[in-house]
C-alpha atoms as a PDB file:
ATOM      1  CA  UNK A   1     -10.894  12.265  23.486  1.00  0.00           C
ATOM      2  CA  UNK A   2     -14.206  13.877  22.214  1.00  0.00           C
ATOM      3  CA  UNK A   3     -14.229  13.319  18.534  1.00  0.00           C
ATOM      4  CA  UNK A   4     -16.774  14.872  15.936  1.00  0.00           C
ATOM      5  CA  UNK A   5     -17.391  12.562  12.593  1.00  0.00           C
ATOM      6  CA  UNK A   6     -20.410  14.297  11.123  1.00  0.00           C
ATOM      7  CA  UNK A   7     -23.436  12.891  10.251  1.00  0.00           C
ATOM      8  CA  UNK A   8     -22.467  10.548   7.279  1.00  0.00           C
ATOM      9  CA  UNK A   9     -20.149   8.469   9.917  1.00  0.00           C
ATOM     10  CA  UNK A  10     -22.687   9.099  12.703  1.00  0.00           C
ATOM     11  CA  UNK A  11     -25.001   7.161  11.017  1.00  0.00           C
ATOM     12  CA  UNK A  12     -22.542   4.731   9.675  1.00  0.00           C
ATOM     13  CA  UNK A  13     -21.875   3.743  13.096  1.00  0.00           C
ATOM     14  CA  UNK A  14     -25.525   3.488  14.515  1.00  0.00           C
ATOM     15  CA  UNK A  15     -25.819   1.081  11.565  1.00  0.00           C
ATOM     16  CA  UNK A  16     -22.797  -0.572  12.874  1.00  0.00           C
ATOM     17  CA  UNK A  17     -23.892  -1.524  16.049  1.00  0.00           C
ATOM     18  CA  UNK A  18     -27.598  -2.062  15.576  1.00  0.00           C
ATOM     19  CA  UNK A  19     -26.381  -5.107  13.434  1.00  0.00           C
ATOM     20  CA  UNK A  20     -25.205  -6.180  16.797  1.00  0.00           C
ATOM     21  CA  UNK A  21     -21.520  -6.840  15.490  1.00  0.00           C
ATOM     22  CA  UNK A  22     -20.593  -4.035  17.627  1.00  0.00           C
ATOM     23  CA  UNK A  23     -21.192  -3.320  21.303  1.00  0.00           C
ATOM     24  CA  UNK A  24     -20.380   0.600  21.385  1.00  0.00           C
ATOM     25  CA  UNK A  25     -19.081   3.489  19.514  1.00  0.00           C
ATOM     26  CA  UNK A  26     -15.587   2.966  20.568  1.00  0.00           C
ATOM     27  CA  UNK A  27     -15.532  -0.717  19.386  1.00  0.00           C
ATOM     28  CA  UNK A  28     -16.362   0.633  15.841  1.00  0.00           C
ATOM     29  CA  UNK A  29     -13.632   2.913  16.260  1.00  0.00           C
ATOM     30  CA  UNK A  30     -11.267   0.887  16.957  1.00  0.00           C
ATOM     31  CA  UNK A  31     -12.115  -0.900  14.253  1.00  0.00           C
ATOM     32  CA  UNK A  32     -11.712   1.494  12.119  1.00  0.00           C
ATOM     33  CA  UNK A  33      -8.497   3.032  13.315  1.00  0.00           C
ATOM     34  CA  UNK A  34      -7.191  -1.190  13.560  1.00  0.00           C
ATOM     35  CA  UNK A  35      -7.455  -0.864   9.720  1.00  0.00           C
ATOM     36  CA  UNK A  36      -6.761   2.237   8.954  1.00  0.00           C
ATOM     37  CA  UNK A  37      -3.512   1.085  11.007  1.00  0.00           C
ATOM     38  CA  UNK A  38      -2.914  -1.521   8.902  1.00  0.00           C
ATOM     39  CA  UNK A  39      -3.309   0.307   5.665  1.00  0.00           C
ATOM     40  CA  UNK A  40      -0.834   2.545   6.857  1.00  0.00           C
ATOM     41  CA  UNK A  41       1.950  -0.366   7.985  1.00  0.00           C
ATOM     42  CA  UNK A  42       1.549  -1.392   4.149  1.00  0.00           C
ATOM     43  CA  UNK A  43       1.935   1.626   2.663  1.00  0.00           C
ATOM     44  CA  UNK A  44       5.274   1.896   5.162  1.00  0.00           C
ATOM     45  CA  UNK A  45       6.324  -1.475   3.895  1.00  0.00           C
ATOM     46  CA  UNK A  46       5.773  -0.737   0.695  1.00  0.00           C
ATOM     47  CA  UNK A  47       7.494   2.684   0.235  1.00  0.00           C
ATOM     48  CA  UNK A  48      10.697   1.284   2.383  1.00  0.00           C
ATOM     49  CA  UNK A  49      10.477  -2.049  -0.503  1.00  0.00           C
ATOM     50  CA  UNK A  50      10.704   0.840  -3.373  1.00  0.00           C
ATOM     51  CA  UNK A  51      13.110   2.475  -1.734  1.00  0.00           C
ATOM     52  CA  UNK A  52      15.388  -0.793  -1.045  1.00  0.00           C
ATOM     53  CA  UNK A  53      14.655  -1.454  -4.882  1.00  0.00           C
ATOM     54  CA  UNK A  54      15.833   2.015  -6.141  1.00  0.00           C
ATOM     55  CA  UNK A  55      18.874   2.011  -4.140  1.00  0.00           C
ATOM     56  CA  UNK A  56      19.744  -1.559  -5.931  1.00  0.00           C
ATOM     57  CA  UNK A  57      19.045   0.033  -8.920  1.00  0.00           C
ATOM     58  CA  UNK A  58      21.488   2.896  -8.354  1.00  0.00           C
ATOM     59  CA  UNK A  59      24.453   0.413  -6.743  1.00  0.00           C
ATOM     60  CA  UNK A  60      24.569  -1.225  -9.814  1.00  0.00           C
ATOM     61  CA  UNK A  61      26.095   1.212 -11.710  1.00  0.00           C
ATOM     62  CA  UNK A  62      25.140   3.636 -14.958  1.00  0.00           C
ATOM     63  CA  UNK A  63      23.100   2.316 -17.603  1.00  0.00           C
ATOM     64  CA  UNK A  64      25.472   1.123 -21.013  1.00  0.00           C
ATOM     65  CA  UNK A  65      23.913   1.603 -24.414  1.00  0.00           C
ATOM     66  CA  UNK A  66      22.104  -1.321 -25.318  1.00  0.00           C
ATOM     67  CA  UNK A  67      23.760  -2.475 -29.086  1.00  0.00           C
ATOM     68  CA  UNK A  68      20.766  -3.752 -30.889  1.00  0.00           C
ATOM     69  CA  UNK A  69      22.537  -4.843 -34.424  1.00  0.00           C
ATOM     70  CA  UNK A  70      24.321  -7.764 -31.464  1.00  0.00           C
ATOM     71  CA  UNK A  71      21.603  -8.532 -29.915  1.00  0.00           C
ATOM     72  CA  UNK A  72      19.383  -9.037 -32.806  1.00  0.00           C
ATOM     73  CA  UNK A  73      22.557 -11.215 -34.226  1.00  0.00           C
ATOM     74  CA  UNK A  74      22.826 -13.157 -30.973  1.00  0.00           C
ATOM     75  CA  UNK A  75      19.152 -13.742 -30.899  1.00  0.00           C
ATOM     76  CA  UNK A  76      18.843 -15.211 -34.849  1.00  0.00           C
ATOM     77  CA  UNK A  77      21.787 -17.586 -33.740  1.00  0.00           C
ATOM     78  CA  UNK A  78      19.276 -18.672 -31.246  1.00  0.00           C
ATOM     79  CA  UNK A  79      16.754 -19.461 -33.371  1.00  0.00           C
END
């Protein structure tokens, strides 16, 4: 795979690896692509969440008018 990045993320990764945290190009790479996998995972688990949570929401049923003159009785009954 030849890759281009331009010469923002061409320097990036010269800084990368003259800090000596990184051996190569392709280390910082893989770095990058490790994370960017695991932002993507998340975003998965979280859209498949919202969609479990919206489906929930549907199953139970229409909305009913809330009556407010009962619950504001109910709650000073409370008090």
């Amino acid at each position: 795979m030849n890759v281009h990045l331009g010469q923002t993320f061409d320097n990036f990764v010269a800084e990368l690896i003259a800090t000596g945290l990184y051996q190569s190009q392709s280390e910082v790479i893989r770095e990058g692509l490790r994370l960017l996998k695991e932002k993507e995972d998340l975003r998965k688990a979280k859209l498949a969440e919202l969609r479990r949570e919206i489906q929930l929401g549907l199953d139970s049923g229409a909305a009913e008018p809330l009556d407010m003159e009962a619950i504001i009785s109910e709650a000073a009954r409370e008090i």
